[in-house]
Every structure is written in C-alpha cells, then in structure tokens.
C-alpha atoms as a PDB file:
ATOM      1  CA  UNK A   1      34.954  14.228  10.481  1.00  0.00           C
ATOM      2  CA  UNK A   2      37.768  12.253  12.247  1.00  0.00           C
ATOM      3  CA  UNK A   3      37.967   8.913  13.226  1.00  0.00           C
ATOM      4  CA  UNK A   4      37.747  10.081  16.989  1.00  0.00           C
ATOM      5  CA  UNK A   5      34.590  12.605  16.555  1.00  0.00           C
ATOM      6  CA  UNK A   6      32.813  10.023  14.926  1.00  0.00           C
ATOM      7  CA  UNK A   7      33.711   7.040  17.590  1.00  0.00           C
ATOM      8  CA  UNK A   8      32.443   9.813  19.949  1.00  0.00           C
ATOM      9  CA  UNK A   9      28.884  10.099  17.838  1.00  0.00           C
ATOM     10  CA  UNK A  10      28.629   6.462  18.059  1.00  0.00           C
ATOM     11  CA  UNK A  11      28.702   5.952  21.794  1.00  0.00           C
ATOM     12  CA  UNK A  12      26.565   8.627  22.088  1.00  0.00           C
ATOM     13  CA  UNK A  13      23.665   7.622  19.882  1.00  0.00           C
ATOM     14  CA  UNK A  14      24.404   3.828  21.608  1.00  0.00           C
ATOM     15  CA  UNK A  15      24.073   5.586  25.248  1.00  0.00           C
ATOM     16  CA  UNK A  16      20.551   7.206  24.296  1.00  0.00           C
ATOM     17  CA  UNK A  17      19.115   4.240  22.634  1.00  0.00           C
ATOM     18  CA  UNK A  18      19.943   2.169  25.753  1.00  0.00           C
ATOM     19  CA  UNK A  19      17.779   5.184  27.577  1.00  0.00           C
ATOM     20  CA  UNK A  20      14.986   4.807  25.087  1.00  0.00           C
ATOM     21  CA  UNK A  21      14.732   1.440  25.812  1.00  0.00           C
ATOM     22  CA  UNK A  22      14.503   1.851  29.815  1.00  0.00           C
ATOM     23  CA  UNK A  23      12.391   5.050  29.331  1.00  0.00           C
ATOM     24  CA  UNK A  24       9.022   4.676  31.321  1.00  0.00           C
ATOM     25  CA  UNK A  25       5.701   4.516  28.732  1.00  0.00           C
ATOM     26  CA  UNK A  26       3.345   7.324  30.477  1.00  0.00           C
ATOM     27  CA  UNK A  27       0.991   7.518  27.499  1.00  0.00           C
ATOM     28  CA  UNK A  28      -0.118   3.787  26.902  1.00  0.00           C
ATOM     29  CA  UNK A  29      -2.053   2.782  23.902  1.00  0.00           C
ATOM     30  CA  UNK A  30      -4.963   1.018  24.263  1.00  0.00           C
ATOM     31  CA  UNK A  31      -3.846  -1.934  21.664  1.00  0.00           C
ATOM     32  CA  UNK A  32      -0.554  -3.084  20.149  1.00  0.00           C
ATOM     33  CA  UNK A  33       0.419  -4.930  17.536  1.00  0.00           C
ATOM     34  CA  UNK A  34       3.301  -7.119  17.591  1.00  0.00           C
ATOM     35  CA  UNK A  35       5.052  -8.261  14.317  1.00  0.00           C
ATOM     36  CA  UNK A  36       8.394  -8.828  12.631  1.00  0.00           C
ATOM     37  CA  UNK A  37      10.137  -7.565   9.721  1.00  0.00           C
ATOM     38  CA  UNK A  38      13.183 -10.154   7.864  1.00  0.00           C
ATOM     39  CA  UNK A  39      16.081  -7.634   6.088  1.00  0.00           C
ATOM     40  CA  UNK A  40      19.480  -8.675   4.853  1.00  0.00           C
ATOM     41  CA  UNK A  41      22.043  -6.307   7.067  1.00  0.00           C
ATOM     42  CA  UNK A  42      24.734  -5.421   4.514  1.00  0.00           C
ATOM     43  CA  UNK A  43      28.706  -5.425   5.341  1.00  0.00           C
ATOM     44  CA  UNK A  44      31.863  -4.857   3.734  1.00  0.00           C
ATOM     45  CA  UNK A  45      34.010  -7.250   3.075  1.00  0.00           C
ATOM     46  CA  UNK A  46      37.461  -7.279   2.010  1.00  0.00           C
ATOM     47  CA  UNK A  47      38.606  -7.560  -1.519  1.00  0.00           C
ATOM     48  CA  UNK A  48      37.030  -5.309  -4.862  1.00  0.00           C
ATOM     49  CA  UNK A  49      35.467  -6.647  -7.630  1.00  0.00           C
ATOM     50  CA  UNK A  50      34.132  -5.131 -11.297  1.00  0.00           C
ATOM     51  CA  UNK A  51      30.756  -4.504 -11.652  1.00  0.00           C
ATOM     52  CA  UNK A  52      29.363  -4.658 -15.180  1.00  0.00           C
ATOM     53  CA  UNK A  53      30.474  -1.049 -15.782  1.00  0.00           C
ATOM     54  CA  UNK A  54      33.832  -2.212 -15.213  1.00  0.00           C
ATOM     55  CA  UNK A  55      34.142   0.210 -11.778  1.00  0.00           C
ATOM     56  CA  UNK A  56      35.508  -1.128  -8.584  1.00  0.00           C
ATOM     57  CA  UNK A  57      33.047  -2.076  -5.767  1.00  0.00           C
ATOM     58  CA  UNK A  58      33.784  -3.523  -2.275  1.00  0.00           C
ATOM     59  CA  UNK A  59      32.321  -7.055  -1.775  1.00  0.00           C
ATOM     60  CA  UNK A  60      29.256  -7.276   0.509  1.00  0.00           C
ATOM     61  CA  UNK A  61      27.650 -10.140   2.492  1.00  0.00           C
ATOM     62  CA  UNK A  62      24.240 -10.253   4.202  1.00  0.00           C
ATOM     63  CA  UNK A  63      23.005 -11.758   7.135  1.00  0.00           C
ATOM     64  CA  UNK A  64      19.935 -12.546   7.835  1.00  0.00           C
ATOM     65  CA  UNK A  65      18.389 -10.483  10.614  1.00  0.00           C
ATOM     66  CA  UNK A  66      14.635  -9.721  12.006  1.00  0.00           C
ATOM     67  CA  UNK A  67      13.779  -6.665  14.046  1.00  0.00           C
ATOM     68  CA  UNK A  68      10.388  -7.328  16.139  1.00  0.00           C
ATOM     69  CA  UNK A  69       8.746  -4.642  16.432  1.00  0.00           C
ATOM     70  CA  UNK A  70       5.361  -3.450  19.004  1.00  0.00           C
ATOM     71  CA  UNK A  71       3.631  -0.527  17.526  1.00  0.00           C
ATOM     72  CA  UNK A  72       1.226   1.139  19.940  1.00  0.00           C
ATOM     73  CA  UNK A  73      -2.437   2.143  18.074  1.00  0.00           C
ATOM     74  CA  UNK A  74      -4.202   4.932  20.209  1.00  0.00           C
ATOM     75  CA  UNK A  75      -7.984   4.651  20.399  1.00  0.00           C
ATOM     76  CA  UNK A  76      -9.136   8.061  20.996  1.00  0.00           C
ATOM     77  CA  UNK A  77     -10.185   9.013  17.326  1.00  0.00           C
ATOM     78  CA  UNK A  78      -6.949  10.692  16.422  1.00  0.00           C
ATOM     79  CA  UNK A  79      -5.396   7.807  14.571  1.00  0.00           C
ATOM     80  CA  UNK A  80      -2.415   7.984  16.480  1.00  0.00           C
ATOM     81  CA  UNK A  81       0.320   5.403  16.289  1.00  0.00           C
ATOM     82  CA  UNK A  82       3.586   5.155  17.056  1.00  0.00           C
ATOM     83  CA  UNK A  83       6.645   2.268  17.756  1.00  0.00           C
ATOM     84  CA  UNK A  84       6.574   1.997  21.285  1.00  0.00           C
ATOM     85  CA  UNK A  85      10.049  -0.505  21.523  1.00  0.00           C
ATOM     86  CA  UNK A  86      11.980  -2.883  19.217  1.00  0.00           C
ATOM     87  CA  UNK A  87      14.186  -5.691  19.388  1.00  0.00           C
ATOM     88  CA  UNK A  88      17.040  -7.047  16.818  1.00  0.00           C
ATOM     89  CA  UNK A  89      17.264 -10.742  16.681  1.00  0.00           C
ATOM     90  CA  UNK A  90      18.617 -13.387  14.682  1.00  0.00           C
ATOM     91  CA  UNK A  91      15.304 -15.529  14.694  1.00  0.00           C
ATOM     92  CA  UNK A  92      11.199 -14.824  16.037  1.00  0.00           C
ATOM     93  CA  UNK A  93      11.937 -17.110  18.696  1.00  0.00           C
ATOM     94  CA  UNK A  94      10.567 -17.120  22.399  1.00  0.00           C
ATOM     95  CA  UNK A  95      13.767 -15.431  23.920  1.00  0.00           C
ATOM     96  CA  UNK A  96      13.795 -12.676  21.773  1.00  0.00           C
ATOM     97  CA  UNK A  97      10.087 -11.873  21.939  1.00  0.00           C
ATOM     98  CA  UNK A  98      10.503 -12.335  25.525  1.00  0.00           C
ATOM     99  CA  UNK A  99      12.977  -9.753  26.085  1.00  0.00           C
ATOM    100  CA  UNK A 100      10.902  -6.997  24.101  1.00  0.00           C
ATOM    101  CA  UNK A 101       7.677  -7.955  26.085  1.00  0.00           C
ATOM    102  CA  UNK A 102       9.032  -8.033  29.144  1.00  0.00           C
ATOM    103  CA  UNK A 103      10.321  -4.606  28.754  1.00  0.00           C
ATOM    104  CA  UNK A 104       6.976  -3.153  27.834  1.00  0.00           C
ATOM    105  CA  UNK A 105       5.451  -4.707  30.861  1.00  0.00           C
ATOM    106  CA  UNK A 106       8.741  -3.078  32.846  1.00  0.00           C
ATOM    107  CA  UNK A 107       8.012   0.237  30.841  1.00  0.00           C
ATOM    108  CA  UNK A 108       4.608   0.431  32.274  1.00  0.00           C
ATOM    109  CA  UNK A 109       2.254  -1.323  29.354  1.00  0.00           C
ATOM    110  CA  UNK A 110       0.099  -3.067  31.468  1.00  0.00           C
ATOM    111  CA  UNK A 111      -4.010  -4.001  32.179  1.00  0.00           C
ATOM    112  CA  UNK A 112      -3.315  -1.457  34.927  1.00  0.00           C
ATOM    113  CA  UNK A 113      -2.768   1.072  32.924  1.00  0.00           C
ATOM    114  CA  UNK A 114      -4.789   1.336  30.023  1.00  0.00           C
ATOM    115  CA  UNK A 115      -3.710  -1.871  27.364  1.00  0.00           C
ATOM    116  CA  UNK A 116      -6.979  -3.666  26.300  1.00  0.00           C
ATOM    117  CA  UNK A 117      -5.800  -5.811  23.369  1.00  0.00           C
ATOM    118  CA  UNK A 118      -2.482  -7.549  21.685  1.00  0.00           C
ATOM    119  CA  UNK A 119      -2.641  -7.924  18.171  1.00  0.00           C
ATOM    120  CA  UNK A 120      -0.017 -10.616  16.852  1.00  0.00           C
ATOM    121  CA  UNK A 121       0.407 -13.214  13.953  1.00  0.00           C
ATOM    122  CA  UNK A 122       0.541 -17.040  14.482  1.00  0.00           C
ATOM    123  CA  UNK A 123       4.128 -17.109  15.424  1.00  0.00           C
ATOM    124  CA  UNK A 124       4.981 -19.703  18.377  1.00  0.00           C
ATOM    125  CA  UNK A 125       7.882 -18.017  19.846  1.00  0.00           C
ATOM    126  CA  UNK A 126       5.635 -14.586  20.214  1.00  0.00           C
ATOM    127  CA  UNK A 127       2.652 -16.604  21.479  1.00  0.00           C
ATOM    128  CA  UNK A 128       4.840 -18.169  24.557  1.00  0.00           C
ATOM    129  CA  UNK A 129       6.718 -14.763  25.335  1.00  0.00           C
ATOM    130  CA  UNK A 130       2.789 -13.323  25.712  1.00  0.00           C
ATOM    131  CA  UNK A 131       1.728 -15.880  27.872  1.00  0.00           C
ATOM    132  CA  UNK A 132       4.427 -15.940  29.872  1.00  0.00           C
ATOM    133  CA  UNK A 133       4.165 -12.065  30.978  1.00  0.00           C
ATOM    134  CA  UNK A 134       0.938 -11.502  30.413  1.00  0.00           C
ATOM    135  CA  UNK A 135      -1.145 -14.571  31.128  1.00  0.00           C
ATOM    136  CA  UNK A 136      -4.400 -14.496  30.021  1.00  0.00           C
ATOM    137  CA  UNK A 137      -4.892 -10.769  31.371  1.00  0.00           C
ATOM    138  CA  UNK A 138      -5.677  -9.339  27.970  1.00  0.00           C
ATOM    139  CA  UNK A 139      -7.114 -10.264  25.015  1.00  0.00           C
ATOM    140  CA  UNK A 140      -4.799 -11.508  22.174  1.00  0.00           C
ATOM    141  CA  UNK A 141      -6.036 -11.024  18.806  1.00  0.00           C
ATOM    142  CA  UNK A 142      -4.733 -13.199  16.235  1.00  0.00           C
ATOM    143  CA  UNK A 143      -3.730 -10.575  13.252  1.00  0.00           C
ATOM    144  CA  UNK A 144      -6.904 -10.537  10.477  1.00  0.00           C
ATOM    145  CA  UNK A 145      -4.314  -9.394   8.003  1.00  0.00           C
ATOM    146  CA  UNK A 146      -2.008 -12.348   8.545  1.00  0.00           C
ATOM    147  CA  UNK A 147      -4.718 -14.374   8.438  1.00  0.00           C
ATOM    148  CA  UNK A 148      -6.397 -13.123   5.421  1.00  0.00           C
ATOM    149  CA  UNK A 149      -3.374 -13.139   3.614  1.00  0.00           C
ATOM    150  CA  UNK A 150      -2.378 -16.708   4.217  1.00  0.00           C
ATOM    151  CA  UNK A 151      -5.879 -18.071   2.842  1.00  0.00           C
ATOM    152  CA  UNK A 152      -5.514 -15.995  -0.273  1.00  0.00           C
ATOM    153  CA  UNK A 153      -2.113 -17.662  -0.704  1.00  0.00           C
ATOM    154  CA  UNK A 154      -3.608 -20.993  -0.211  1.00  0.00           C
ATOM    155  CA  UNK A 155      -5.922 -20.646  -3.164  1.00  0.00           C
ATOM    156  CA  UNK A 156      -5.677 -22.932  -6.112  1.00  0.00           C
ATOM    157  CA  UNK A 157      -6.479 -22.273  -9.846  1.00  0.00           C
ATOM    158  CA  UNK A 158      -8.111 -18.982  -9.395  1.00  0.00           C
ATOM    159  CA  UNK A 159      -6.903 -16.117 -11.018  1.00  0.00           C
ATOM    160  CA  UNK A 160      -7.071 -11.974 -10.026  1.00  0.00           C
ATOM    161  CA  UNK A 161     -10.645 -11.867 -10.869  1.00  0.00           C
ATOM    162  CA  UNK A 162     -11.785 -15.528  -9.965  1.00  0.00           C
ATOM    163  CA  UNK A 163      -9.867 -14.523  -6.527  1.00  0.00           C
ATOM    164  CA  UNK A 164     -11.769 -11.311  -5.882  1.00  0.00           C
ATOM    165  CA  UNK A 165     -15.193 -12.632  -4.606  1.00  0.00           C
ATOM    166  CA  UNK A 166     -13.488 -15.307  -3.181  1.00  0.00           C
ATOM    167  CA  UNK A 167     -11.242 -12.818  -0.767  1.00  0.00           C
ATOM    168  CA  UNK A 168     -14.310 -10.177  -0.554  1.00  0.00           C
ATOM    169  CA  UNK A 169     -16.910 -12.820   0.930  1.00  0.00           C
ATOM    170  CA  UNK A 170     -13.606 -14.034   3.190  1.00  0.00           C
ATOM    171  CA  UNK A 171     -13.514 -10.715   4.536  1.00  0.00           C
ATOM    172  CA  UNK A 172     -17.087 -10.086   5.290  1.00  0.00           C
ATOM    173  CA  UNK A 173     -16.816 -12.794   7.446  1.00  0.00           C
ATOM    174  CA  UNK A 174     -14.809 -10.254  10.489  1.00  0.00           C
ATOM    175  CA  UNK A 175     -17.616  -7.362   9.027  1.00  0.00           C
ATOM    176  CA  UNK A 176     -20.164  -9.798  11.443  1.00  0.00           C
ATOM    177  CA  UNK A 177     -21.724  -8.067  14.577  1.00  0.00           C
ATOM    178  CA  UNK A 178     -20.829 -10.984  16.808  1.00  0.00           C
ATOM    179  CA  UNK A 179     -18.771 -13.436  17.418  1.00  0.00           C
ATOM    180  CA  UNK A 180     -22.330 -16.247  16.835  1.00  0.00           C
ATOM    181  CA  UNK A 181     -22.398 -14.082  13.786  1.00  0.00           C
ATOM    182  CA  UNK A 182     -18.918 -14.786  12.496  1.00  0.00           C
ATOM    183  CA  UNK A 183     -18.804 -18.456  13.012  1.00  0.00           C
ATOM    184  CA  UNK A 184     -22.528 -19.066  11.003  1.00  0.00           C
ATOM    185  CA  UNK A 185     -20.576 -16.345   7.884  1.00  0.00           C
ATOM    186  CA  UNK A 186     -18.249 -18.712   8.377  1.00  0.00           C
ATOM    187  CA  UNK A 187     -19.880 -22.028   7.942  1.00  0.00           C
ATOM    188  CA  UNK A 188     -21.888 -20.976   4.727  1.00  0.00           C
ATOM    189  CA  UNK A 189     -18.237 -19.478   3.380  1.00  0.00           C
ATOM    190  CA  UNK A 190     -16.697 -22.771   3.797  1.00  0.00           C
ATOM    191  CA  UNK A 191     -19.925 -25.136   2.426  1.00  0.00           C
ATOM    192  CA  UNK A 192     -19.577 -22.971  -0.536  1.00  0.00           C
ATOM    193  CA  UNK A 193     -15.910 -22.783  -1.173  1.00  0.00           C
ATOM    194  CA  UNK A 194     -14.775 -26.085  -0.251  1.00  0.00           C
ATOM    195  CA  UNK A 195     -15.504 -28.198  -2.889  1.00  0.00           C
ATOM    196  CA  UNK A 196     -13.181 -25.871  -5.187  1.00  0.00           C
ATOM    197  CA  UNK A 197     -10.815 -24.598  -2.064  1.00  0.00           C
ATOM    198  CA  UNK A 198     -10.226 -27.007   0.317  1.00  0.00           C
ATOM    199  CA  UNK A 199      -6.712 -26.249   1.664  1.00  0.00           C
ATOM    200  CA  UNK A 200      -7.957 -22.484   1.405  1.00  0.00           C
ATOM    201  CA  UNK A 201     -11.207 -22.981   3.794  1.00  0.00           C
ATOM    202  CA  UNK A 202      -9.021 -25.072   6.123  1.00  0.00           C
ATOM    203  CA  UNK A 203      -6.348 -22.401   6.984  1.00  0.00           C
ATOM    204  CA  UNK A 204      -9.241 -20.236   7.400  1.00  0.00           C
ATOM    205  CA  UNK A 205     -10.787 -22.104   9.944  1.00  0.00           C
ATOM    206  CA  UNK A 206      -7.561 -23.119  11.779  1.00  0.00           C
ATOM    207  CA  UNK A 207      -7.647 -21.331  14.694  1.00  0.00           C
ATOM    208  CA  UNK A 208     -10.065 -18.998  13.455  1.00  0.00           C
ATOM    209  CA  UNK A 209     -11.433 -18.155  17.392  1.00  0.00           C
ATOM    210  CA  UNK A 210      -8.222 -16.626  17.598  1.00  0.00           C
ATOM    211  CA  UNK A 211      -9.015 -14.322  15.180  1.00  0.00           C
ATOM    212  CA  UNK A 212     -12.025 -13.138  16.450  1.00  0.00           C
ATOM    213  CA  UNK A 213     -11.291 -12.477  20.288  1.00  0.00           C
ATOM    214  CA  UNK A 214     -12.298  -8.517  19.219  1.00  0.00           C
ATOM    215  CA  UNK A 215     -15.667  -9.090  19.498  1.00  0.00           C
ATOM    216  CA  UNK A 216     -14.996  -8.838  23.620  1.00  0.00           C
ATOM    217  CA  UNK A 217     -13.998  -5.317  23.201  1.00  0.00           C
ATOM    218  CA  UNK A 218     -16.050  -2.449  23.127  1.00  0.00           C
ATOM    219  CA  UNK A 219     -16.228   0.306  21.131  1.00  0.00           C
ATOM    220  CA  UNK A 220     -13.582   1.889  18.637  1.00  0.00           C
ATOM    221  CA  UNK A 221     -10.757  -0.532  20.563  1.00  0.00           C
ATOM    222  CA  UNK A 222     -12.911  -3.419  18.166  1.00  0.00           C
ATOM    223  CA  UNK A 223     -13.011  -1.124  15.132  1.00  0.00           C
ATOM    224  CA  UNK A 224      -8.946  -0.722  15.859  1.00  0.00           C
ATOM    225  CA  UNK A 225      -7.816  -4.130  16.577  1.00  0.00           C
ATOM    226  CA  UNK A 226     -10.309  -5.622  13.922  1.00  0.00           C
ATOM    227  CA  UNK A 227      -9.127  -2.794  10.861  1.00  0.00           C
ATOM    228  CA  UNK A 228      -5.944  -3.661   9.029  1.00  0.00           C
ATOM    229  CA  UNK A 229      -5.764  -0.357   6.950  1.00  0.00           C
ATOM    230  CA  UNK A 230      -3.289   1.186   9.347  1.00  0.00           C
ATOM    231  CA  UNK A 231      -0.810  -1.610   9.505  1.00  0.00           C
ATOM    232  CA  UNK A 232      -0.910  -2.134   5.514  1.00  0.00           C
ATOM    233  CA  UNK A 233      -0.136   1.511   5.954  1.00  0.00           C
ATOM    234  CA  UNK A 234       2.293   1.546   8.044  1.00  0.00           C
ATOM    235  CA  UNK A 235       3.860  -1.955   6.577  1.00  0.00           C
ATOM    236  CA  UNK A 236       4.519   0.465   3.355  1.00  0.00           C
ATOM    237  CA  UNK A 237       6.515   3.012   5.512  1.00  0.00           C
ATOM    238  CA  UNK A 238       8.697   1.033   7.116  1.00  0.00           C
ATOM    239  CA  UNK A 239       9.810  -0.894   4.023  1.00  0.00           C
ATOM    240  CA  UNK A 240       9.892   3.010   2.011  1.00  0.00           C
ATOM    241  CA  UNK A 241      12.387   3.829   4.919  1.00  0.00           C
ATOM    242  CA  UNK A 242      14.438   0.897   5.050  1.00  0.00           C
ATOM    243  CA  UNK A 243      14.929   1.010   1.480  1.00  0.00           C
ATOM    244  CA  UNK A 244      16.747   4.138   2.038  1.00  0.00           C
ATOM    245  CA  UNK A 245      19.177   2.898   4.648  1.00  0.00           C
ATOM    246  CA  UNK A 246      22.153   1.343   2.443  1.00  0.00           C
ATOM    247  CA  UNK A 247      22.743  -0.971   4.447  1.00  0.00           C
ATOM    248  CA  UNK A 248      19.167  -2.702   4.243  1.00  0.00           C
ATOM    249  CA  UNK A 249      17.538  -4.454   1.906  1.00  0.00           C
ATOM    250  CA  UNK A 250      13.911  -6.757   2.644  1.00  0.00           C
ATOM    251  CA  UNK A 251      14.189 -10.528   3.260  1.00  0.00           C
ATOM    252  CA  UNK A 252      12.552 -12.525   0.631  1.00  0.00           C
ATOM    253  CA  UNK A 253       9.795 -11.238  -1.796  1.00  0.00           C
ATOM    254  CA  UNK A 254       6.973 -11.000   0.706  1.00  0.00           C
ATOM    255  CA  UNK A 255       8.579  -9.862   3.802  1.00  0.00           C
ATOM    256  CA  UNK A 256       7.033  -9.447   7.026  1.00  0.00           C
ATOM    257  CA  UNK A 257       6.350  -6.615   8.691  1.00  0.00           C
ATOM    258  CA  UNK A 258       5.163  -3.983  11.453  1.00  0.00           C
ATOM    259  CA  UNK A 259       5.459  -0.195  11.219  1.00  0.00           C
ATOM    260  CA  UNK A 260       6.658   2.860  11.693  1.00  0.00           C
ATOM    261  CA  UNK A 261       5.365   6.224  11.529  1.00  0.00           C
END
C-alpha cells in the first residue's frame, strides 16, 4: 500500500469518526457510567538501539494520555451496553470532561429522553463538567466500585484472608433495602472496624451519601447503577483490547478504567 492510498485511509477513518461524534443518540440508555482509563501512547523516535538479543529496535517514548470514556448500560433485562462517546485528553480535568458531556447532552442524552442516573468516580474535574450541563436534573451516583476499592486499599495489617470479612461486611452495606438501612449497616460496620481500621472506615464514610443516591431509583435502573459486575467486566475488555494495539500499553499498575464491549 502506497504512501498516498494510505494518507487517503487516514482522512477517511478521521472524517467518519468526526461523524460518530456528531451522530444523534436515538436509543438512550437509561444510566451511564463515566470513567477514565491512563495508557502510555507509544512513538518512534529516531535513532536504533540493541536489545538484549543484540537485534536493532527503533527507540520509543510514551506520553502520558487518558481517554474518558461514557458507556451507556440499558435497563431492559438484556444486559446491553455499549460506549456511547469518548474523549482523548491529556489530564481528567473539567474542560475535557466538559467537552464529552456536553456532546452527549447535544447528541440527545437527556432527562427528556430516557437518562435516569450518572454513575461516576470521585474525580473533581468530572463532578463540575456534570453540574454544569446537567444541574441537579439526574441523579449522580458516586461509583460503588471506586469506592469499594479505595477502602480495601486503605486497610492496614490485614492480609487476603484477614481482608475478606472485612470487604464482604463492607459490601453488604449497598445489599441494604434503603437508604435508613444503609446508613444504620453502616454505623455498626464502622463501631466494629474502627478501632483496628481507622483510615479504612473514614474513606468509607467520606461522602458515602454519594454513594447511595440509587436508592431514589426504581426498579432494575437500582439493581444496574448499584451492580459493579458489568463494569469489572467490561474494565477487563478494554484493557484485553488495548493490550493488542502496539501502540498502547496501561498507565501504572492499577489503571483506571471504563469499558468497551
């Protein structure tokens, strides 16, 4: 393939994914989740160098990148999902969230239309960009997964096993039938861990109302927004898939992510 054919394939694939973006949303989801995912974004640079098979290799840098990403979940028992829009940026800051948001509203992902629920993590920048577009139309769900996974990371001294009731009794505490219900699971939770787990119980109950804003939902959108086994799913396909792109590689150990299907 020449030089010219493949310039060619380029501004074609550039010209549709501008479309994509523009391309009205007829089939809104009832919730979305809203995350990010850090990579390294690999490019040539020039000179060679021996690997430790003595063979030449061109040297590589990576820059730091995030791609936000809102993933639509469909409530009507088929288990649906799907990436409605994304967004490359260099940090999760307001701006870039804003843009992305601001085309889903523009796309047609509104109240009016079917949306019920936002899921998102604790990041500022996303938070603002919300607000901004969506006010306080909506419910915003704080992300159980992020949250669940930053009190396990906060605990001290206990090991796999000493960590599994620990985690299991944390959980139970979103299994409540109420919001009242929640908040007294967890009160005893945090009488009984925080002698042993202080800084543990306190990210837990940082902003914990946040995390249970579900409970005004009805329904399977609750079991949807409220259930994290389709974005741990999910999480694992997008990182499969990105691991097969060359030029990608995760961010750190524990990157964060949203899906793909």
């Amino acid at each position: 393939m020449g030089l010219r054919t493949i310039n060619e394939r380029i501004n074609q694939l550039e010209a549709r994914l501008a479309q994509v973006h523009r391309e009205p949303i007829e089939d809104v989801p009832a919730v979305v989740q809203l995350d990010g995912i850090w990579l390294s974004m690999q490019t040539q640079q020039d000179g060679l160098y021996e690997d430790s098979r003595q063979r030449k290799r061109r040297r590589t840098s990576g820059k730091r990148i995030v791609v936000l990403v809102a993933l639509g979940l469909w409530t009507d028992g088929s288990g649906k999902r799907h990436i409605l829009d994304w967004e490359i940026a260099d940090q999760e800051e307001q701006a870039a969230w804003e843009r992305l948001v601001q085309r889903l509203w523009e796309r047609g992902v509104k109240v009016e239309t079917g949306l019920q629920a936002l899921v998102r993590d604790g990041t500022e920048g996303l938070e603002q960009a919300l607000d901004y577009v969506y006010g306080s139309a909506l419910v915003q769900q704080h992300c159980i997964f992020h949250k669940l996974r930053n009190v396990s990371n906060k605990c001290v001294g206990l090991d796999r096993e000493g960590k599994k009731p620990f985690m299991e009794q944390a959980a139970a505490v979103y299994q409540a039938a109420s919001a009242s219900e929640a908040r007294v699971r967890l009160a005893a939770f945090a009488e009984h861990w925080r002698p042993t787990q202080p800084q543990a119980v306190a990210t837990f109950e940082r902003e914990f109302e946040q995390t249970i804003r579900y409970y005004a939902l009805q329904g399977i959108v609750r079991e949807v927004v409220r259930t994290t086994s389709r974005l741990e799913r999910t999480n694992r396909e997008l990182r499969r898939k990105f691991r097969q792109v060359g030029c990608f590689s995760p961010w750190g150990q524990y990157p964060r992510t949203v899906s793909t299907d």
